[in-house]
Protein backbone atom coordinates (compact mmCIF):
# COMPACT_ATOMS: atom_id res chain seq x y z
CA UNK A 1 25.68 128.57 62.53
CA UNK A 2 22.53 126.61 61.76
CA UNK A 3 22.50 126.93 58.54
CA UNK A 4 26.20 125.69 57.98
CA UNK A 5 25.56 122.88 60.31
CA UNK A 6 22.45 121.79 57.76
CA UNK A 7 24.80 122.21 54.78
CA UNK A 8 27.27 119.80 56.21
CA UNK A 9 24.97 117.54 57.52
CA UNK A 10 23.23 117.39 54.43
CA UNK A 11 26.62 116.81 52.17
CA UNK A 12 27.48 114.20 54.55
CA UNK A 13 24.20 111.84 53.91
CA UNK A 14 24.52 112.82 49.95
CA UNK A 15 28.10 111.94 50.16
CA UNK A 16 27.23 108.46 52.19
CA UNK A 17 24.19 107.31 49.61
CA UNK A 18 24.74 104.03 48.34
CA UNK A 19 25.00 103.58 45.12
CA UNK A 20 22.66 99.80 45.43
CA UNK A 21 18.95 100.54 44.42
CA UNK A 22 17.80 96.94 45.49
CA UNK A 23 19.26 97.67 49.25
CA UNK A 24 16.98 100.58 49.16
CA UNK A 25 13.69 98.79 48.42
CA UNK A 26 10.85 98.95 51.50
CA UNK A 27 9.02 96.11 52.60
CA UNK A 28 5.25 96.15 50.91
CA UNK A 29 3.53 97.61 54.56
CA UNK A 30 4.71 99.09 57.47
CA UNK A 31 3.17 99.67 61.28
CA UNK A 32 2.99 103.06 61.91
CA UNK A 33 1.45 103.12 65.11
CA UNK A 34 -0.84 100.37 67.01
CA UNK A 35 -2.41 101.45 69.91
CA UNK A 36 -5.07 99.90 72.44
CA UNK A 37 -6.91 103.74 72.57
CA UNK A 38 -6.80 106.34 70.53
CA UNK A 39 -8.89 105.73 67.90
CA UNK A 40 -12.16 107.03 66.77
CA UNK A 41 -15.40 105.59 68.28
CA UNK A 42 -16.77 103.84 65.38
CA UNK A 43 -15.74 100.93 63.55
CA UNK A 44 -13.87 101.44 59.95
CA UNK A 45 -11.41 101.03 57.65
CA UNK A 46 -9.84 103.89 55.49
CA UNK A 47 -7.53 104.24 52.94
CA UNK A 48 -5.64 107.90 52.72
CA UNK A 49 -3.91 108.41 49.04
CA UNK A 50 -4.26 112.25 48.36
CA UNK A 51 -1.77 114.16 49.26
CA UNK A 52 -4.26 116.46 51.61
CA UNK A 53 -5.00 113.09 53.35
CA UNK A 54 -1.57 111.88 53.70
CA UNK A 55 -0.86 115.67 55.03
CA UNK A 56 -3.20 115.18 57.88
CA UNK A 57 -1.34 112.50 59.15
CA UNK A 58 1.75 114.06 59.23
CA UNK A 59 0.31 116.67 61.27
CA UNK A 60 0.13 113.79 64.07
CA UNK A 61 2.68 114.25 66.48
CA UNK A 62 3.21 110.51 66.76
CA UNK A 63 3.42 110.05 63.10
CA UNK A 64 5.12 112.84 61.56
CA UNK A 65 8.84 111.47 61.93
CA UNK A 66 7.66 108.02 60.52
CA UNK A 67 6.27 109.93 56.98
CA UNK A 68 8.76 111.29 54.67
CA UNK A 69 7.56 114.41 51.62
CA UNK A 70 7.88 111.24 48.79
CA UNK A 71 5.34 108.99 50.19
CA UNK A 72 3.00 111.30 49.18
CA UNK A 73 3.63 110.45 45.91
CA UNK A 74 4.56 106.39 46.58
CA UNK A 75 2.16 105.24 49.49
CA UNK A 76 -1.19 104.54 50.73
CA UNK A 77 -1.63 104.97 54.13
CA UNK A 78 -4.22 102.99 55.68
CA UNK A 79 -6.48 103.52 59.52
CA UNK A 80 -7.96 100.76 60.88
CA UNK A 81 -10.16 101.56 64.15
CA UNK A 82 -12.01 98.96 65.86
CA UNK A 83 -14.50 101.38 66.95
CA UNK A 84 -15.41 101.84 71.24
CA UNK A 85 -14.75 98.41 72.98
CA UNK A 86 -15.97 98.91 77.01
CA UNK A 87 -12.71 96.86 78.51
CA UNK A 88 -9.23 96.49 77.65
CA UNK A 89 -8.10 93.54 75.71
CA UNK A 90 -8.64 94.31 71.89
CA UNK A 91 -6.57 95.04 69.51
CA UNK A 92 -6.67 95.33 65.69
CA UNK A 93 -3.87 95.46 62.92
CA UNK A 94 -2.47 93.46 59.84
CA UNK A 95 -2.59 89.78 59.45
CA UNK A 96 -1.37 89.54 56.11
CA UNK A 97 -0.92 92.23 52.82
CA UNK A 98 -0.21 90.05 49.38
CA UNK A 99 0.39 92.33 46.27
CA UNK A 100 -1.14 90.98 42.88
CA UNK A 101 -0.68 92.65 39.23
CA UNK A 102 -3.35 95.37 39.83
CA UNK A 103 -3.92 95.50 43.76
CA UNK A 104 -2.96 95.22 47.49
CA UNK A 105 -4.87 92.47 49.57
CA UNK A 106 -4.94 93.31 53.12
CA UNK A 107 -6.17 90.86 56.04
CA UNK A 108 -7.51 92.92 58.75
CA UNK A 109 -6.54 90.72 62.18
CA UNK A 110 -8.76 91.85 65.48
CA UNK A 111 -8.18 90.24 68.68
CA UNK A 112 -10.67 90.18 71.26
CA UNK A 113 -10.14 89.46 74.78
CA UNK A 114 -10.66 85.88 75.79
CA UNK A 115 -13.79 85.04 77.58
CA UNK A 116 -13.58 85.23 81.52
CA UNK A 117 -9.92 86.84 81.27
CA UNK A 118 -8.93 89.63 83.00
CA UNK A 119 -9.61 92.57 81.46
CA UNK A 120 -9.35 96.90 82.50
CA UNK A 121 -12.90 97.75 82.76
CA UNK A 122 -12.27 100.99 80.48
CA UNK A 123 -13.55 102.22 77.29
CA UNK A 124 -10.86 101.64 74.50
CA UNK A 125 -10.61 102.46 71.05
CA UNK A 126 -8.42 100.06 69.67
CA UNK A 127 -6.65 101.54 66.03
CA UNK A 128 -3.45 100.86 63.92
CA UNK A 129 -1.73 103.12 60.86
CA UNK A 130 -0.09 101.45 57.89
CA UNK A 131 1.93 102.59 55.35
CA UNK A 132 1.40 100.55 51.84
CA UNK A 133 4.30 101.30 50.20
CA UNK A 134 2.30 101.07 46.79
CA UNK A 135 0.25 103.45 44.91
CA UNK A 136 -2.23 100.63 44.10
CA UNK A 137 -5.59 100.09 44.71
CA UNK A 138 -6.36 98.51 48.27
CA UNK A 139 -8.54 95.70 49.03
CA UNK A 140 -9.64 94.35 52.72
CA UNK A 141 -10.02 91.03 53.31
């Protein structure tokens, strides 16, 4: 029963494609996941492009829906952690990503809390997951 409901299923998206390549076309980066903890404890920036890399991530249960089998081959995937904070309040991810002719700029945006605010009183490890829908090289700015 499974297996005809998968056959249909899978007819009916084939049978539904549109024909319009340009309607198809992702945006240059996409959030995966931002999250105020999480993260590891030290403060970095890492670009995954191998496909034993990219694998990893899909092994995340919050991430595996959000990465298909081709952006292996079509995508960077990029982890920004902020590293241990000791309140609540921070937060890092993506100001800006410009393409150029041979690479991806990407503006790393952290926000701290503001001085005298209100803030838990817990350790946090503030981190974010992009997808770069580009297979070229990555710069952080």
């Amino acid at each position: 029963m499974k297996k005809i409901a998968l056959v249909l299923l899978t007819v009916l998206l084939f049978s539904c494609a549109s024909t319009n390549k340009t309607a198809d076309k992702r945006p240059l980066f996409e959030v995966l996941t931002q999250q105020n903890d999480g993260g590891a404890s030290i403060h970095f920036f890492e670009i995954l492009s191998e496909p034993n890399e990219i694998k990893m991530l899909q092994g995340d249960e919050n991430l595996k829906s959000k990465i298909g089998l081709n952006d292996i081959q079509t995508s960077n995937f990029v982890i920004l952690n902020m590293g241990q904070k000791t309140t609540g309040g921070y937060k890092i991810g993506i100001e800006n990503v410009v393409e150029t002719d041979k690479n991806i700029i990407i503006t790393v945006k952290e926000t701290i809390p503001e001085p005298g605010g209100v803030v838990t009183q817990v350790f946090t490890n503030p981190f974010c997951v992009v997808r770069i829908n580009s297979k070229k090289e990555i710069i952080f700015k």
